[in-house]
C-alpha atoms as a PDB file:
ATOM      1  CA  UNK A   1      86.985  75.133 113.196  1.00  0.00           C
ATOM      2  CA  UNK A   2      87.433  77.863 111.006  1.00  0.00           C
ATOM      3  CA  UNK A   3      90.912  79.197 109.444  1.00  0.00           C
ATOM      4  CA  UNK A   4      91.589  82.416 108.344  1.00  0.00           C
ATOM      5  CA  UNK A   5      94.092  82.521 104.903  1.00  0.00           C
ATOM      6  CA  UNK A   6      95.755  86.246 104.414  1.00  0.00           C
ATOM      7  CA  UNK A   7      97.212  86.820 101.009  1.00  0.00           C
ATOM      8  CA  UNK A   8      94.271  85.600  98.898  1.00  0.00           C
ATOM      9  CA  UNK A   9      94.927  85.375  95.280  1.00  0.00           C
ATOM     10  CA  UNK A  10      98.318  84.291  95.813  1.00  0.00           C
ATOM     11  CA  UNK A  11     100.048  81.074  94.819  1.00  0.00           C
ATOM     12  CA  UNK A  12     100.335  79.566  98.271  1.00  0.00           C
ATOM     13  CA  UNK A  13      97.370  81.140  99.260  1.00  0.00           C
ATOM     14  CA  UNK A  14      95.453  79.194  96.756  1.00  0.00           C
ATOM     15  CA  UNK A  15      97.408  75.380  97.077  1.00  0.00           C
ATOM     16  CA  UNK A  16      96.205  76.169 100.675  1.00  0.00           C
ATOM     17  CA  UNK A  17      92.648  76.804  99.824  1.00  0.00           C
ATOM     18  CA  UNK A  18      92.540  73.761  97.742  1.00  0.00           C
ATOM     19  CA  UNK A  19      93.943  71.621 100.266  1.00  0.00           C
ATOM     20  CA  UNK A  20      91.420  72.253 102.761  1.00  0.00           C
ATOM     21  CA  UNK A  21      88.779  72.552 100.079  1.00  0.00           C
ATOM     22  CA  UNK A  22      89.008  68.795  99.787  1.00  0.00           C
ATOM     23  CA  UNK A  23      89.544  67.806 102.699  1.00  0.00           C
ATOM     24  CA  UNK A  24      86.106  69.816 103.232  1.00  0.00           C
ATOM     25  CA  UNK A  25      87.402  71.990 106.376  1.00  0.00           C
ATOM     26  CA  UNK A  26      85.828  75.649 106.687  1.00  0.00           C
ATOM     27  CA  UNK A  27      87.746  78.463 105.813  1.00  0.00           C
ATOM     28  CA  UNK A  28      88.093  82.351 104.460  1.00  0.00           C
ATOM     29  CA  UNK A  29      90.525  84.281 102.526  1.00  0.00           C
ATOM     30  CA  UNK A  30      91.413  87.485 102.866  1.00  0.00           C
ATOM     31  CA  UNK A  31      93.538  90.263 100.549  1.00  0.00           C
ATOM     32  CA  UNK A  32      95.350  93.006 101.818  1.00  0.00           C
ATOM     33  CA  UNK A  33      92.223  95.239 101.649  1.00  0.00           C
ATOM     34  CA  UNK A  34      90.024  93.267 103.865  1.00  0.00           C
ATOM     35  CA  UNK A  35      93.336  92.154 106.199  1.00  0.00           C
ATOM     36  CA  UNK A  36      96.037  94.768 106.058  1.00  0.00           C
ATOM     37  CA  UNK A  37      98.466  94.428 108.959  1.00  0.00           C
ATOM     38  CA  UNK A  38      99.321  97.896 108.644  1.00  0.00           C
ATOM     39  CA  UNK A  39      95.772  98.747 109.717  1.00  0.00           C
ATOM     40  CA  UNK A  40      95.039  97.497 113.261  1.00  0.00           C
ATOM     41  CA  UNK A  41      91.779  98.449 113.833  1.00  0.00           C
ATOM     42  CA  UNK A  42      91.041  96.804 110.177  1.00  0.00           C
ATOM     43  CA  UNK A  43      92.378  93.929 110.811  1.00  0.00           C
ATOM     44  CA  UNK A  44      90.907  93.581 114.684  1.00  0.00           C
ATOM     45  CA  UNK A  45      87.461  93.939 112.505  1.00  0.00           C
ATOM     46  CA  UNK A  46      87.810  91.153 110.694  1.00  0.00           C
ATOM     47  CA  UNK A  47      89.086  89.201 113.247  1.00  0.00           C
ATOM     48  CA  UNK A  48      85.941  89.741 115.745  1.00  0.00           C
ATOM     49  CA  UNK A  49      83.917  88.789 112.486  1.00  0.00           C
ATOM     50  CA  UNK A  50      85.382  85.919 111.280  1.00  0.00           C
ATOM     51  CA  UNK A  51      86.486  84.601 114.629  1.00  0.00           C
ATOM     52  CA  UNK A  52      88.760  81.937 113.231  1.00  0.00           C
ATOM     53  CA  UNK A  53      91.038  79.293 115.598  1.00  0.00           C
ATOM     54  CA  UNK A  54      93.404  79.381 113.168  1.00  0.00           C
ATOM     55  CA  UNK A  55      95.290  82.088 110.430  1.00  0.00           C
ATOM     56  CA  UNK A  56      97.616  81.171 108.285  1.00  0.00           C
ATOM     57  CA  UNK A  57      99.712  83.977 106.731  1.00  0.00           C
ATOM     58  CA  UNK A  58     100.805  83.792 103.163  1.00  0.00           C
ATOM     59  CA  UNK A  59     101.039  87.463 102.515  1.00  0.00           C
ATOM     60  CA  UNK A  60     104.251  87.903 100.949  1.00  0.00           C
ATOM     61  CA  UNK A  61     106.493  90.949  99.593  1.00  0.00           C
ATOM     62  CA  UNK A  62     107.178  90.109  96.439  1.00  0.00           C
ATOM     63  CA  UNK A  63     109.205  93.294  94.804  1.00  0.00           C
ATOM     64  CA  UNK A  64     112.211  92.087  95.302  1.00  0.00           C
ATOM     65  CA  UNK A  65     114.161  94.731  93.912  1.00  0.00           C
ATOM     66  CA  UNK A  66     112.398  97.766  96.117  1.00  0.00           C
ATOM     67  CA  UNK A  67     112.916  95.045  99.002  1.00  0.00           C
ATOM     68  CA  UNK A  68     116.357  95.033  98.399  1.00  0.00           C
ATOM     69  CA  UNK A  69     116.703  99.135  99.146  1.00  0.00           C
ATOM     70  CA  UNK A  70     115.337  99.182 102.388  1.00  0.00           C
END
């Protein structure tokens, strides 16, 4: 089994990487360069070449004040 992290280099993205780090279970990160979901056919890419079973998305927003004038 391989999972698939989004948001690498962020906090949760990291307590996640640890987690399965020791518990030895196969995974990737990816940033918003490698795995923008504003890019389909980016993000389709990576897919067909990681082929995980599993992502878990911790990309977050975190300008809270632009978020806030939308």
């Amino acid at each position: 089994m391989t999972i698939l992290i989004t948001g690498a280099s962020g906090q949760l993205e990291q307590t996640f990487c640890n987690i399965l780090t020791t518990q030895n279970i196969i995974h990737k990160s990816l940033d918003k360069t490698s795995f923008d979901i504003t890019n389909i056919d980016l993000m389709l890419s990576s897919l067909r070449q990681l082929k995980p079973s599993v992502i878990i998305n911790t990309a977050a927003y975190t300008k809270v004040d632009l978020a806030e004038s939308f």
